[in-house]
C-alpha atoms as a PDB file:
ATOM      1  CA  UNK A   1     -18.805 -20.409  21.230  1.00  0.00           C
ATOM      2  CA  UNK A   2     -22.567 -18.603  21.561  1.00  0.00           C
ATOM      3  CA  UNK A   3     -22.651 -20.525  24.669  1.00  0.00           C
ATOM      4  CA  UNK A   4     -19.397 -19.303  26.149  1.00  0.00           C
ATOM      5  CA  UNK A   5     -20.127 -15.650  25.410  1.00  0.00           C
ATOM      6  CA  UNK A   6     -23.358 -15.869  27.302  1.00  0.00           C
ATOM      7  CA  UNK A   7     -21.889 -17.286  30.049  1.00  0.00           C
ATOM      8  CA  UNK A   8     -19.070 -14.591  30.172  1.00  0.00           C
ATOM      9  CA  UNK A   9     -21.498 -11.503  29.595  1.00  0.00           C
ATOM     10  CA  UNK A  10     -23.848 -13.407  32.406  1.00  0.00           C
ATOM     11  CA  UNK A  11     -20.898 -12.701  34.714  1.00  0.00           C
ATOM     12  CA  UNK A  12     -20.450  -8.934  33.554  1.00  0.00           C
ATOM     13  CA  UNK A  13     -16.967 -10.532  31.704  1.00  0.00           C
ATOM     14  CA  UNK A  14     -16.071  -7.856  29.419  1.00  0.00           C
ATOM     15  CA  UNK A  15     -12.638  -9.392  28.625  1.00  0.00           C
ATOM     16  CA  UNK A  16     -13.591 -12.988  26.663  1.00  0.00           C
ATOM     17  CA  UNK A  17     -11.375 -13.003  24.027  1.00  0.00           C
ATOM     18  CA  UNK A  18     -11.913 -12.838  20.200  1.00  0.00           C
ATOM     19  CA  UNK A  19     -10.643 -14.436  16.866  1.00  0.00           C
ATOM     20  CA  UNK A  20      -9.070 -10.671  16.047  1.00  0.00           C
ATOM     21  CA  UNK A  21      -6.865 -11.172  19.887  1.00  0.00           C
ATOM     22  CA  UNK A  22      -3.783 -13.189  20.542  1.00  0.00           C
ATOM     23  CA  UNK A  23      -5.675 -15.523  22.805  1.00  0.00           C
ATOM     24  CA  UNK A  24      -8.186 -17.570  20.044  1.00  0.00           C
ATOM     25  CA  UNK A  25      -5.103 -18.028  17.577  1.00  0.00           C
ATOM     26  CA  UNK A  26      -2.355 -19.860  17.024  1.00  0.00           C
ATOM     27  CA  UNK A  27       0.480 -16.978  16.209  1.00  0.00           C
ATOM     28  CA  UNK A  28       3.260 -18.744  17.282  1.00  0.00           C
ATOM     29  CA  UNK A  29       2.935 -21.870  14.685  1.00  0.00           C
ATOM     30  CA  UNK A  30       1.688 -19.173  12.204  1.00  0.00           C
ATOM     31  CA  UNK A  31       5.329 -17.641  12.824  1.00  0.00           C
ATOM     32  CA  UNK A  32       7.266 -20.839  13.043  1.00  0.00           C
ATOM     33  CA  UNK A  33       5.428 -21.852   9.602  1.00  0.00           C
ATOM     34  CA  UNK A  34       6.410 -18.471   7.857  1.00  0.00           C
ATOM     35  CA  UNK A  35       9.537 -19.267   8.924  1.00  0.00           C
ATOM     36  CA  UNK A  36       9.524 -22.916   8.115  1.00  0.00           C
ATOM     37  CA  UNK A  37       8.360 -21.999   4.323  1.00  0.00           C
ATOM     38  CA  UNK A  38      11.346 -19.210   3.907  1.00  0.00           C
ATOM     39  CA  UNK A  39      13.903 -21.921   4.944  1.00  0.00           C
ATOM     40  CA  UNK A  40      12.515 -25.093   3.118  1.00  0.00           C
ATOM     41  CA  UNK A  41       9.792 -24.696   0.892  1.00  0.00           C
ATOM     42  CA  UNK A  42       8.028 -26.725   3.607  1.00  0.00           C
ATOM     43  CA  UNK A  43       5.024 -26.177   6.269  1.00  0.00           C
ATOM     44  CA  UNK A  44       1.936 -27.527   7.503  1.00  0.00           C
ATOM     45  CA  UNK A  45      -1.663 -25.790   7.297  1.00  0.00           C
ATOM     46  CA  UNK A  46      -4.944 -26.694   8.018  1.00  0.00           C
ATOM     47  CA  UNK A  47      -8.664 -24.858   7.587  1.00  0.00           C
ATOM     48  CA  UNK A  48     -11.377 -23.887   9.662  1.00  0.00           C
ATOM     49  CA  UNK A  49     -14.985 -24.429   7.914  1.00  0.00           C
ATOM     50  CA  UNK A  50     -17.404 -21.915   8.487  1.00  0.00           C
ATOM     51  CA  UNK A  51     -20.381 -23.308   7.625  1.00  0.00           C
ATOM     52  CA  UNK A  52     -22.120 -26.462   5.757  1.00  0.00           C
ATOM     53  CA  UNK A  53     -21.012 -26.385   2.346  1.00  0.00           C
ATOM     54  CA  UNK A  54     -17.194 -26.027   3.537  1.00  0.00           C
ATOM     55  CA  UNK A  55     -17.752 -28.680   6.349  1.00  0.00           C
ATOM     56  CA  UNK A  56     -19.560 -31.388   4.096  1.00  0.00           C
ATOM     57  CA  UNK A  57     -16.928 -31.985   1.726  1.00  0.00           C
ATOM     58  CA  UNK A  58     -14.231 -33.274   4.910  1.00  0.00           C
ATOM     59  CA  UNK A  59     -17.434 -34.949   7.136  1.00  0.00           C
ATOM     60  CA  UNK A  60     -16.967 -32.495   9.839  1.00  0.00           C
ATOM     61  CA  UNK A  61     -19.027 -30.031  11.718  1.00  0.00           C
ATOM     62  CA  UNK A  62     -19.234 -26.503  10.779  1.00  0.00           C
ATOM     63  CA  UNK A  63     -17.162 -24.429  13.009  1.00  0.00           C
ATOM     64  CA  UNK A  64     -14.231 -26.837  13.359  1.00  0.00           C
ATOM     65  CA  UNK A  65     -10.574 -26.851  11.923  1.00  0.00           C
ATOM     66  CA  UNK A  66      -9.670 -30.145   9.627  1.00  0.00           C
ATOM     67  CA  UNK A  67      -6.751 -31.540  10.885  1.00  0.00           C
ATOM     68  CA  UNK A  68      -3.116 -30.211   9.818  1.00  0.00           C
ATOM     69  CA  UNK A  69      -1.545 -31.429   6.521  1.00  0.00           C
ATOM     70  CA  UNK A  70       1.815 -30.645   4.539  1.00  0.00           C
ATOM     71  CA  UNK A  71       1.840 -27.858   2.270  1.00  0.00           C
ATOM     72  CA  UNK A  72       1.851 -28.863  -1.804  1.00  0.00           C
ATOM     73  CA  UNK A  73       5.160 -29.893  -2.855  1.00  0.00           C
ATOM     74  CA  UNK A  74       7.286 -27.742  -5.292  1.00  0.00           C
ATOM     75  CA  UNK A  75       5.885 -24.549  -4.673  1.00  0.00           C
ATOM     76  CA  UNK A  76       6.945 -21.001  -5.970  1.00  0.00           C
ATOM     77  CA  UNK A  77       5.548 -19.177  -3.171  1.00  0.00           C
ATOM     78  CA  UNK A  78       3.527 -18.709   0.263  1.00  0.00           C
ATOM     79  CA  UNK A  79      -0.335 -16.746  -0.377  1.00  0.00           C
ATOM     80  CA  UNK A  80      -1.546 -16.180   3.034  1.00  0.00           C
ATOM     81  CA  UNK A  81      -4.767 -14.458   2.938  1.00  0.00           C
ATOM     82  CA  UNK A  82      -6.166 -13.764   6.674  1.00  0.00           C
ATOM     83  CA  UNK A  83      -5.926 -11.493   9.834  1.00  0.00           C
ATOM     84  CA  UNK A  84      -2.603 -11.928  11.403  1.00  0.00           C
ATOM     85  CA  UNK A  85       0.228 -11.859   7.997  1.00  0.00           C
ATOM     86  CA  UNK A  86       2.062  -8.386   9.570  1.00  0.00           C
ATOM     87  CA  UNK A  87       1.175  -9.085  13.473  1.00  0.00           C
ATOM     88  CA  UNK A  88       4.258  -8.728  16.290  1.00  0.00           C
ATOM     89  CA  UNK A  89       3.811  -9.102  19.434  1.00  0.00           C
ATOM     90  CA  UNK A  90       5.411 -10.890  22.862  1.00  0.00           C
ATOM     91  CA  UNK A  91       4.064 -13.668  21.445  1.00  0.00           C
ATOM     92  CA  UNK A  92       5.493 -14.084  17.923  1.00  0.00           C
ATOM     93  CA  UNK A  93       6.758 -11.677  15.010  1.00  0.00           C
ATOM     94  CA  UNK A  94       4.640 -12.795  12.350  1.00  0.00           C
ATOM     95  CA  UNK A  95       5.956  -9.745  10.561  1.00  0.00           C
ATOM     96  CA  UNK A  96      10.001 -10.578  10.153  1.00  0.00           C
ATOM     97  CA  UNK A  97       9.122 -13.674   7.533  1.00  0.00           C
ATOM     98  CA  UNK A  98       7.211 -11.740   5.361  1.00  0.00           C
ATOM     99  CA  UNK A  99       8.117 -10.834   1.762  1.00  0.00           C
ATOM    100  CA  UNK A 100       5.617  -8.400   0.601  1.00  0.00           C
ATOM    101  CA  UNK A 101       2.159  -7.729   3.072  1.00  0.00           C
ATOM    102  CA  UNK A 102      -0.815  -6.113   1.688  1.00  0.00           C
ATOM    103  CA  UNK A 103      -3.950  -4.629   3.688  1.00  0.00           C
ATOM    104  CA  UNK A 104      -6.936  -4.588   1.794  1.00  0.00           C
ATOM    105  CA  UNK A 105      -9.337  -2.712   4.498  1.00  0.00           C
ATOM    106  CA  UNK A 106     -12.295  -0.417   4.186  1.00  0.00           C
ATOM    107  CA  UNK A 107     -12.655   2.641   6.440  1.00  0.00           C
ATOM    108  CA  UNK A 108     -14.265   1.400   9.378  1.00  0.00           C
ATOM    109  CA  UNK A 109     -17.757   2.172   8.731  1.00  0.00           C
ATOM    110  CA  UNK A 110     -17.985   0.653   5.592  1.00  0.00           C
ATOM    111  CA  UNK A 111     -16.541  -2.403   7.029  1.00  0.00           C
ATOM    112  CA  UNK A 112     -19.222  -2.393   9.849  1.00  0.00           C
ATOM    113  CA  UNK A 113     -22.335  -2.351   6.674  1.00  0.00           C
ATOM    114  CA  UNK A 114     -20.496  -5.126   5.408  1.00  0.00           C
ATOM    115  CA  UNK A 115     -20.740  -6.993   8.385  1.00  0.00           C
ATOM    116  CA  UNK A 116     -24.242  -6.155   9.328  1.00  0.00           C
ATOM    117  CA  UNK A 117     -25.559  -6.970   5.707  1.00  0.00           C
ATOM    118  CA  UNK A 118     -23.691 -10.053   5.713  1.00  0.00           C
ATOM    119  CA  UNK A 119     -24.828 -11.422   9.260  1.00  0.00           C
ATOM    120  CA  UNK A 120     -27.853 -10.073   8.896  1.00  0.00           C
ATOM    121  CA  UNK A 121     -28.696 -11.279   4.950  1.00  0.00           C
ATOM    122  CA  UNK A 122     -27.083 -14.416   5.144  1.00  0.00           C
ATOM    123  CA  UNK A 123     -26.586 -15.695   9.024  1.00  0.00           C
ATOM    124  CA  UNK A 124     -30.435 -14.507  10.258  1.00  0.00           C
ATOM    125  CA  UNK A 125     -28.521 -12.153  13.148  1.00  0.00           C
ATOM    126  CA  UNK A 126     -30.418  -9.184  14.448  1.00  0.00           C
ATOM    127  CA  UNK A 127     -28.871  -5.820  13.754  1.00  0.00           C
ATOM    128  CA  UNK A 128     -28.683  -5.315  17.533  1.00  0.00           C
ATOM    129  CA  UNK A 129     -26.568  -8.613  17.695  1.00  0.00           C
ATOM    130  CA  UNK A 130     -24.377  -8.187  14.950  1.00  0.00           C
ATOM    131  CA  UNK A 131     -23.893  -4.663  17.218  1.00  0.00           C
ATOM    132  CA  UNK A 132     -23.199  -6.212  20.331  1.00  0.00           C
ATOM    133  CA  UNK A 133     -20.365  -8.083  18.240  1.00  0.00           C
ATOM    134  CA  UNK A 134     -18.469  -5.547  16.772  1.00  0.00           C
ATOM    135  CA  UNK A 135     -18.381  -3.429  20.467  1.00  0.00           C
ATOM    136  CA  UNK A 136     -17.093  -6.813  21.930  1.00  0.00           C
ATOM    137  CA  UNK A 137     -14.185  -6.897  19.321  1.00  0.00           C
ATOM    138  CA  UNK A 138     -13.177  -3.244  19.247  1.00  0.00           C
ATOM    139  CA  UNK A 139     -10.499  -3.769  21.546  1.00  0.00           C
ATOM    140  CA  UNK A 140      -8.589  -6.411  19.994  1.00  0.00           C
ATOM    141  CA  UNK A 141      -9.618  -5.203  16.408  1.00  0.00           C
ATOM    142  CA  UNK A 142      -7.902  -1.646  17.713  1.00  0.00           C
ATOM    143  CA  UNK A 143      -4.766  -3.520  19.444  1.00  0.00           C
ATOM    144  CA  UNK A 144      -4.225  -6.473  17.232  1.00  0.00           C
ATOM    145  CA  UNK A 145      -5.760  -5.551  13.937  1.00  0.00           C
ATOM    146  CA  UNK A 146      -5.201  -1.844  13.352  1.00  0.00           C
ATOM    147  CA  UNK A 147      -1.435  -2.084  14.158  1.00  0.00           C
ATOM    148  CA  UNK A 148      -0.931  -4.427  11.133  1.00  0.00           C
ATOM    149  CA  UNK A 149      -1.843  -1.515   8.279  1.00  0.00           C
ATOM    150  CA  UNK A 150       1.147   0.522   9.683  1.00  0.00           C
ATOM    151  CA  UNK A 151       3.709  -2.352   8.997  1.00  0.00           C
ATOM    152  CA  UNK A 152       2.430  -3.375   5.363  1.00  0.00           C
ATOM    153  CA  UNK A 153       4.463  -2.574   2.773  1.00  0.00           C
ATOM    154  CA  UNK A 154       1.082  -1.384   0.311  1.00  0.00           C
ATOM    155  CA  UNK A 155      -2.520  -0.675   1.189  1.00  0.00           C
ATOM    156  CA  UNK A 156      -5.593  -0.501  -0.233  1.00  0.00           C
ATOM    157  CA  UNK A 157      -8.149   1.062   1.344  1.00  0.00           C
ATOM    158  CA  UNK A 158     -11.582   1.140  -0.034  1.00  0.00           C
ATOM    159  CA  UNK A 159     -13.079   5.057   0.870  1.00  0.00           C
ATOM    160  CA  UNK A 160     -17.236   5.332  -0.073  1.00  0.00           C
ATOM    161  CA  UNK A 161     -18.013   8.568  -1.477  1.00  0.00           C
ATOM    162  CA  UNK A 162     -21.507   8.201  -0.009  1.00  0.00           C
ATOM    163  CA  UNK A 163     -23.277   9.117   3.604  1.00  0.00           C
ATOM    164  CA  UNK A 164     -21.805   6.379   5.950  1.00  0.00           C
ATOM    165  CA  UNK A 165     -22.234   8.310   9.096  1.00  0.00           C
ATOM    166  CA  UNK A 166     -24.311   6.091  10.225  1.00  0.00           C
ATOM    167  CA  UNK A 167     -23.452   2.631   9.116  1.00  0.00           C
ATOM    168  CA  UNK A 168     -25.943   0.692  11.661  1.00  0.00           C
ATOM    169  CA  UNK A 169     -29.345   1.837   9.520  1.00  0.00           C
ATOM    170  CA  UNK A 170     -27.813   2.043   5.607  1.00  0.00           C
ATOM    171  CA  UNK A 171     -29.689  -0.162   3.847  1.00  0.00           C
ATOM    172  CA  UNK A 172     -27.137  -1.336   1.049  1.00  0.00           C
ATOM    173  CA  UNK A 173     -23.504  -1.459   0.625  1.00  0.00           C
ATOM    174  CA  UNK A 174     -21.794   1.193  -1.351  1.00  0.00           C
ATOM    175  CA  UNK A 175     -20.949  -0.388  -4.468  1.00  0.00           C
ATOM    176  CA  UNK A 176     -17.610   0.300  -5.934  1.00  0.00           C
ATOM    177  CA  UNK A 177     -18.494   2.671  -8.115  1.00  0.00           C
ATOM    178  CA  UNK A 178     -19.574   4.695  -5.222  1.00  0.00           C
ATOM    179  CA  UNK A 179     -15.812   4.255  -3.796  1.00  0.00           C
ATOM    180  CA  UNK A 180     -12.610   5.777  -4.492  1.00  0.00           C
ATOM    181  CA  UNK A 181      -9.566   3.439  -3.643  1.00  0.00           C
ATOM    182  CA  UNK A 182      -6.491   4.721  -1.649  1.00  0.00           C
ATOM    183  CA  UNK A 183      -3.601   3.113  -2.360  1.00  0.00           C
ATOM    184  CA  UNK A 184      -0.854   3.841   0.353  1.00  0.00           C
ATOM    185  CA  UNK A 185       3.386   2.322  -0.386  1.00  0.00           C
ATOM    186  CA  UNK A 186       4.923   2.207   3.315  1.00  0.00           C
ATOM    187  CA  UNK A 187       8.295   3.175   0.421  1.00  0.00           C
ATOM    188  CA  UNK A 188       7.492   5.000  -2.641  1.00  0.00           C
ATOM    189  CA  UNK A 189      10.822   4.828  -4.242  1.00  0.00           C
ATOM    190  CA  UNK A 190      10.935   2.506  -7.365  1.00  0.00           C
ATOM    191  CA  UNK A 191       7.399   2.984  -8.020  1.00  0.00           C
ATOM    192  CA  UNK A 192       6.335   4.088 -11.301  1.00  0.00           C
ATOM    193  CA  UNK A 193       3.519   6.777 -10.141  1.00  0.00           C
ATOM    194  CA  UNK A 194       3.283   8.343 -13.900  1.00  0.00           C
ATOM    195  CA  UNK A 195       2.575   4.855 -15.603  1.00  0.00           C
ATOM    196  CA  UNK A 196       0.068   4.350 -13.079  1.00  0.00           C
ATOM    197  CA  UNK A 197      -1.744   7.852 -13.424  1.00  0.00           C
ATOM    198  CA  UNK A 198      -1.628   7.006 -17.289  1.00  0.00           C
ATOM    199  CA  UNK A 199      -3.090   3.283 -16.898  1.00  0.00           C
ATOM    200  CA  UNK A 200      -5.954   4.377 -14.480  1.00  0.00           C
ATOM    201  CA  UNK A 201      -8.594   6.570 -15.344  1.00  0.00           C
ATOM    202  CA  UNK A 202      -9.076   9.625 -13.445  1.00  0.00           C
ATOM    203  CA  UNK A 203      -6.863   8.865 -10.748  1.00  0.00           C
ATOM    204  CA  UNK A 204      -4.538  11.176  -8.723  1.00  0.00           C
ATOM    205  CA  UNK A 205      -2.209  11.772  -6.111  1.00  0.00           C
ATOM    206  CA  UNK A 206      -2.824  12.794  -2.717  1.00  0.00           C
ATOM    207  CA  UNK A 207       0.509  12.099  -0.863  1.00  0.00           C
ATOM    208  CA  UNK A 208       4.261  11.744  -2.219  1.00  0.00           C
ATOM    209  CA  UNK A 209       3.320   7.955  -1.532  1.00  0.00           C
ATOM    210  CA  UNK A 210      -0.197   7.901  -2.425  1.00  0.00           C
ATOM    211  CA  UNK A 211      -2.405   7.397  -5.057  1.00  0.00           C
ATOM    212  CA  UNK A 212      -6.294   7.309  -5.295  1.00  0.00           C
ATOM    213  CA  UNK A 213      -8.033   5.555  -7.987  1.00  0.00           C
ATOM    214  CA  UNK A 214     -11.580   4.865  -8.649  1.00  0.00           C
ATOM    215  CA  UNK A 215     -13.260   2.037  -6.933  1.00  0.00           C
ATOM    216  CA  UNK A 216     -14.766   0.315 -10.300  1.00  0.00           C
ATOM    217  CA  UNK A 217     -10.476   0.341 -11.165  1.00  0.00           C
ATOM    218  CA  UNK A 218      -9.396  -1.185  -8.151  1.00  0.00           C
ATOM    219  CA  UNK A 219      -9.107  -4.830  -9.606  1.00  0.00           C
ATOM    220  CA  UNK A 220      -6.706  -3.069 -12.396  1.00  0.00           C
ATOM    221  CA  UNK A 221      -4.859  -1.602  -9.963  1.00  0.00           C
ATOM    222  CA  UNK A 222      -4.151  -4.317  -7.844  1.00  0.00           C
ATOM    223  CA  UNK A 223      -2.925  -5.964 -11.083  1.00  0.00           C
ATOM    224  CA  UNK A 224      -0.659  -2.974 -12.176  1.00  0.00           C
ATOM    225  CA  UNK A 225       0.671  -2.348  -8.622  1.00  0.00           C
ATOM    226  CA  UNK A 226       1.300  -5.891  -7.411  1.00  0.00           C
ATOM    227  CA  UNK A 227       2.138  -8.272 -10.686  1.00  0.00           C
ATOM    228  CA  UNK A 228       5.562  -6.421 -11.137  1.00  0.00           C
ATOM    229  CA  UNK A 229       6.245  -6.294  -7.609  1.00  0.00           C
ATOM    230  CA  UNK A 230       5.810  -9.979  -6.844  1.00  0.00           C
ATOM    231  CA  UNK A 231       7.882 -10.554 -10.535  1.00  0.00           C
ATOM    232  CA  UNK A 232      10.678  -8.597  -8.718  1.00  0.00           C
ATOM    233  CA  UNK A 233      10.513 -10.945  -5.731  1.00  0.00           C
ATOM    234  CA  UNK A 234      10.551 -14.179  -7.724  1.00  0.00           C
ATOM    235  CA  UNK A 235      13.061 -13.353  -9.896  1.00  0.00           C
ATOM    236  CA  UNK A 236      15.565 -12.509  -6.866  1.00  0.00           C
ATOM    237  CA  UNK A 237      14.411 -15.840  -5.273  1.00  0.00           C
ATOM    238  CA  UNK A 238      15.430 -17.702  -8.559  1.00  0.00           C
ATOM    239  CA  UNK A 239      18.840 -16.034  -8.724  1.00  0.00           C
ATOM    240  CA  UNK A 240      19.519 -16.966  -4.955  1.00  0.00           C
ATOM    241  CA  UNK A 241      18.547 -20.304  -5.715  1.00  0.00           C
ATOM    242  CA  UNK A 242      20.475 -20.326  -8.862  1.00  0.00           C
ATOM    243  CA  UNK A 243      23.882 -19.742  -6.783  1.00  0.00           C
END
């Protein structure tokens, strides 16, 4: 891959696509196995291993995909953790299969320090590299990516309460404790907002359908907000399946 951006930015090509874009993933067997898993309990999947100690364990390379297997048998439920659960495009509707999606983002700064300390700490990049890589991606993160937080049905969105401005010379991560959490619901009604204000600490509300908690709270009120919700969704899949 290092070896086809060179080539690309050799030629002055500005448009080589990235893992964020439509072009470097596979959205239309990500659809058809949403939609494979709704209708049978069935799917296939398969893993890309990003470095050594995820490679080693299936004899391949770093930076390759093992090869597709079924899902587990008997299964409850579909946890898809990556970049593309709420995409639609001409391409596929990710979107129309899913139950409940949840963005977990930090404001955009904050996400760029992550990135640098990470490539930088733990992948021996340059700051000016790591850089280079997040202005190649902006497009597709702002036409792929972005688009996805408007379609979730909850967000939470990690907000540091510390100088960011310039997120290409801090030299640590805001902590969570240094955070607040803003929790967005795309529809408020049949949340309990006064349970949660009593359950979390010092939170408040900022918007009819918002509420902002502390960042050291956010793992209790991911629990709070989400365990009922997916309880709700379970229970309506056991009575359909009950009929």
């Amino acid at each position: 891959m290092k070896k086809v951006i060179a080539e690309a930015e050799a030629r002055n090509d500005c448009n080589l696509p990235t893992h964020f874009g439509s072009a470097c993933n596979e959205l239309a067997e990500l659809e058809n196995m949403f939609k494979t898993y709704s209708e049978t309990g069935h799917g296939k999947r398969r893993f890309y291993l990003h470095n050594e100690a995820e490679a080693k364990p299936y004899g391949q390379q770093p930076g390759t995909f093992t090869p597709w297997e079924d899902l587990p048998e008997h299964t409850d439920l579909l946890f898809y953790e990556g970049l593309h659960g709420a995409y639609v495009g001409d391409d596929a509707d990710v979107n129309q299969h899913v139950d409940l999606a949840i963005g977990v983002v930090p404001v955009v700064n904050l996400e760029w320090i992550q990135k640098i300390h990470r490539d930088t700490a733990g992948r021996g990049y340059s700051v000016e590299a790591v850089t280079h890589t997040i202005l190649r991606r902006m497009s597709d993160y702002v036409n792929y990516i972005c688009p996805q937080f408007s379609r979730t049905h909850i967000n939470f969105q990690r907000v540091p309460v510390v100088d960011t401005s310039n997120p290409f010379i801090a030299r640590d991560i805001p902590t969570l404790d240094e955070s607040l959490v803003v929790i967005r619901f795309r529809d408020p009604h049949g949340v309990d907002f006064p349970y949660l204000l009593t359950m979390i600490h010092d939170s408040f509300m900022s918007r009819p359908n918002i509420i902002v908690v502390p960042g050291g709270k956010m793992e209790l009120a991911m629990q709070l907000v989400l365990s009922p919700t997916i309880l709700d969704l379970m229970e309506k899949k056991w009575k359909r399946s009950a009929k």
